[in-house]
Structures are given as C-alpha cells and as structure tokens.
Protein backbone atom coordinates (compact mmCIF):
# COMPACT_ATOMS: atom_id res chain seq x y z
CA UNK A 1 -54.99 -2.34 -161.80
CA UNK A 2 -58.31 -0.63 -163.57
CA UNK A 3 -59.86 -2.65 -166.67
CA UNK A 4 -61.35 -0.36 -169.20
CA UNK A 5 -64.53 -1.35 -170.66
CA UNK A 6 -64.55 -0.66 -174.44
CA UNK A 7 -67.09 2.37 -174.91
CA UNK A 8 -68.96 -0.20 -177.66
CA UNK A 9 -69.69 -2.19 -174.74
CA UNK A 10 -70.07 0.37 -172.57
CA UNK A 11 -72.66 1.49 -175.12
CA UNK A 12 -74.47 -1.44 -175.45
CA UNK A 13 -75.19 -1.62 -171.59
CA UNK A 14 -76.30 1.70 -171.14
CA UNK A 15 -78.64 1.46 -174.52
CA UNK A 16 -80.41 -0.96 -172.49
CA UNK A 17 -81.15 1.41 -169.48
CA UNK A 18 -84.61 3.33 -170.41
CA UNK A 19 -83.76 6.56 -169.34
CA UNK A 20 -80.24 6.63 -171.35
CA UNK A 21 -81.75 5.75 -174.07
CA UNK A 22 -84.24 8.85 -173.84
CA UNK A 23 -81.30 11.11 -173.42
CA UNK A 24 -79.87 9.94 -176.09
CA UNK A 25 -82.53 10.35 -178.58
CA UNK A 26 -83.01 13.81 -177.15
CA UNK A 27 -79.24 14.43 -178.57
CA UNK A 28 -80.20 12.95 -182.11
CA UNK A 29 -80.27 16.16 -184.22
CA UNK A 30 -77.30 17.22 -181.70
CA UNK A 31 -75.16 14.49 -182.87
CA UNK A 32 -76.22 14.60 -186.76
CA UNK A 33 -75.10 18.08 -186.54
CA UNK A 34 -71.51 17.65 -184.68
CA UNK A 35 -70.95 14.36 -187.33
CA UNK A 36 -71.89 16.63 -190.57
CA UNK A 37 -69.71 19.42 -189.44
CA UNK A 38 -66.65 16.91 -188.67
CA UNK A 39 -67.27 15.19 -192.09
CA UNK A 40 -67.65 18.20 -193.77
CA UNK A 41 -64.37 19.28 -192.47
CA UNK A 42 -62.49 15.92 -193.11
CA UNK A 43 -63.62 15.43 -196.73
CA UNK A 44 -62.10 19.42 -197.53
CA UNK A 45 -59.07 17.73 -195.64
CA UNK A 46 -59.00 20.96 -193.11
CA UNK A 47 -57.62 21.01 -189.84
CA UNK A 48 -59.72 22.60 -187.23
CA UNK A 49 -56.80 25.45 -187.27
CA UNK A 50 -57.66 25.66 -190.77
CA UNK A 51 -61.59 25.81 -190.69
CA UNK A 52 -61.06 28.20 -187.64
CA UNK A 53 -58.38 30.36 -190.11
CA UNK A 54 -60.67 30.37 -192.94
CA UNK A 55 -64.11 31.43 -190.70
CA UNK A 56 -61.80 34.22 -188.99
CA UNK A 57 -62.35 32.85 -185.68
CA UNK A 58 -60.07 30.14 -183.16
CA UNK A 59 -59.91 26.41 -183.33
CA UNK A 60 -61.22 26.36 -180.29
CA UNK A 61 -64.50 28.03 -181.52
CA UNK A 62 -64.54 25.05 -184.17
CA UNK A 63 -63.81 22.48 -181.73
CA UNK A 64 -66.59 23.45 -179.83
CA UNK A 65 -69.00 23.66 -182.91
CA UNK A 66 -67.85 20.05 -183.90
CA UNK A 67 -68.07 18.76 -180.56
CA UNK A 68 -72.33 19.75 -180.15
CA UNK A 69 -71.15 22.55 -177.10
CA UNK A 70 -72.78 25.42 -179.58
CA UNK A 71 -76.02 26.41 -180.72
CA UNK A 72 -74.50 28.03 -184.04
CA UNK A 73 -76.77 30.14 -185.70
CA UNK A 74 -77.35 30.30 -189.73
CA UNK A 75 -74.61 32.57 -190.64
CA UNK A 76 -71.86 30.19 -188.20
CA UNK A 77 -73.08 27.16 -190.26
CA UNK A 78 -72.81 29.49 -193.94
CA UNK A 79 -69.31 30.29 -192.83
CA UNK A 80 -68.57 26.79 -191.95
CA UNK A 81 -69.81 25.36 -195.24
CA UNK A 82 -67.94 28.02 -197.03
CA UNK A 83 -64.72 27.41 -195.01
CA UNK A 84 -64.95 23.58 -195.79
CA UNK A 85 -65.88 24.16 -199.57
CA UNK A 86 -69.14 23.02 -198.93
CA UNK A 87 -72.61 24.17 -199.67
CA UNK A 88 -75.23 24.20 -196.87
CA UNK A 89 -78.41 22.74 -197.48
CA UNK A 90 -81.12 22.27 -194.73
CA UNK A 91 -84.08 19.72 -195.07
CA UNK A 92 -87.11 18.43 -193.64
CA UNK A 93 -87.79 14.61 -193.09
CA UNK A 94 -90.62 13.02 -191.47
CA UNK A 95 -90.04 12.41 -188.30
CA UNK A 96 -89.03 8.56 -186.76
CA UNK A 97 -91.20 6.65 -184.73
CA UNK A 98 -89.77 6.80 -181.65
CA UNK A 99 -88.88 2.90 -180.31
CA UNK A 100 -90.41 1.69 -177.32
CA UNK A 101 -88.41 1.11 -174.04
C-alpha cells in the first residue's frame, strides 16, 4: 500500500534543498500572477466557463492562464479584469532581498 506525503510536508522538505528553493523563487512573479487571476475570478464568483464566456475564448484558455502555462499579454489580462469585474492595475515594488541558501 503507497503512503502519501501531505504536499505541506512535502513542501517543507524540498524548501530545504538549495536548488528547489532557487526554482522556486524564479516562479515568484509566476505564481503572484496565477493566485491574482484565480482570486480575481473567485471574488466575481465566475466559473472558469464563465470568465472563458465573458473573454470570448474556452475554459481551457482560462485554465491555462490561471494555472501560470501562459505568458498573457496586456490586452489577455484587460479582458480578464473586465470579465471578472475587475480593474487592472500594474505596480512597481522594490525588489526582495533574496534569502541565502
């Protein structure tokens, strides 16, 4: 019989491993992206049918958007902010200091 390992602690082994951890990081603004998109979409209350409706395109086209497999340009993240209700605003921060491994 397999045991499955909780991803948590899954997570917390592999955060440990130097070069996961630099992998990871290197998916940051990846991941911020996929998360805002998702939220974005759950706090209109959308499906991704109904995003994908809405943007004229398919739900798998949002799925793939929400899931970080796209590079969408400007006018894909417009649309998606307009499907969703939402306005799209882009910002600058000072970067983080990287940690050390």
């Amino acid at each position: 019989m397999k045991r499955y390992i909780p991803v948590g602690e899954s997570f917390r082994r592999w955060d440990k491993e130097p070069a996961f951890r630099r992998a990871y990081d290197a998916l940051e603004d990846e991941f911020a992206l996929a998360a805002a998109l998702i939220d974005a979409r759950a706090r209109a209350g959308l499906s991704q049918q109904d995003v994908a409706a809405r943007m004229k395109t398919s739900q798998q086209a949002v799925s793939r958007l929400e899931g970080g497999r796209a590079n969408p340009s400007l006018s894909t993240l417009r649309s998606f902010a307009s499907a969703t209700g939402m306005r799209l605003t882009i910002s600058f921060e000072p970067a983080k200091r990287r940690r050390s491994a």
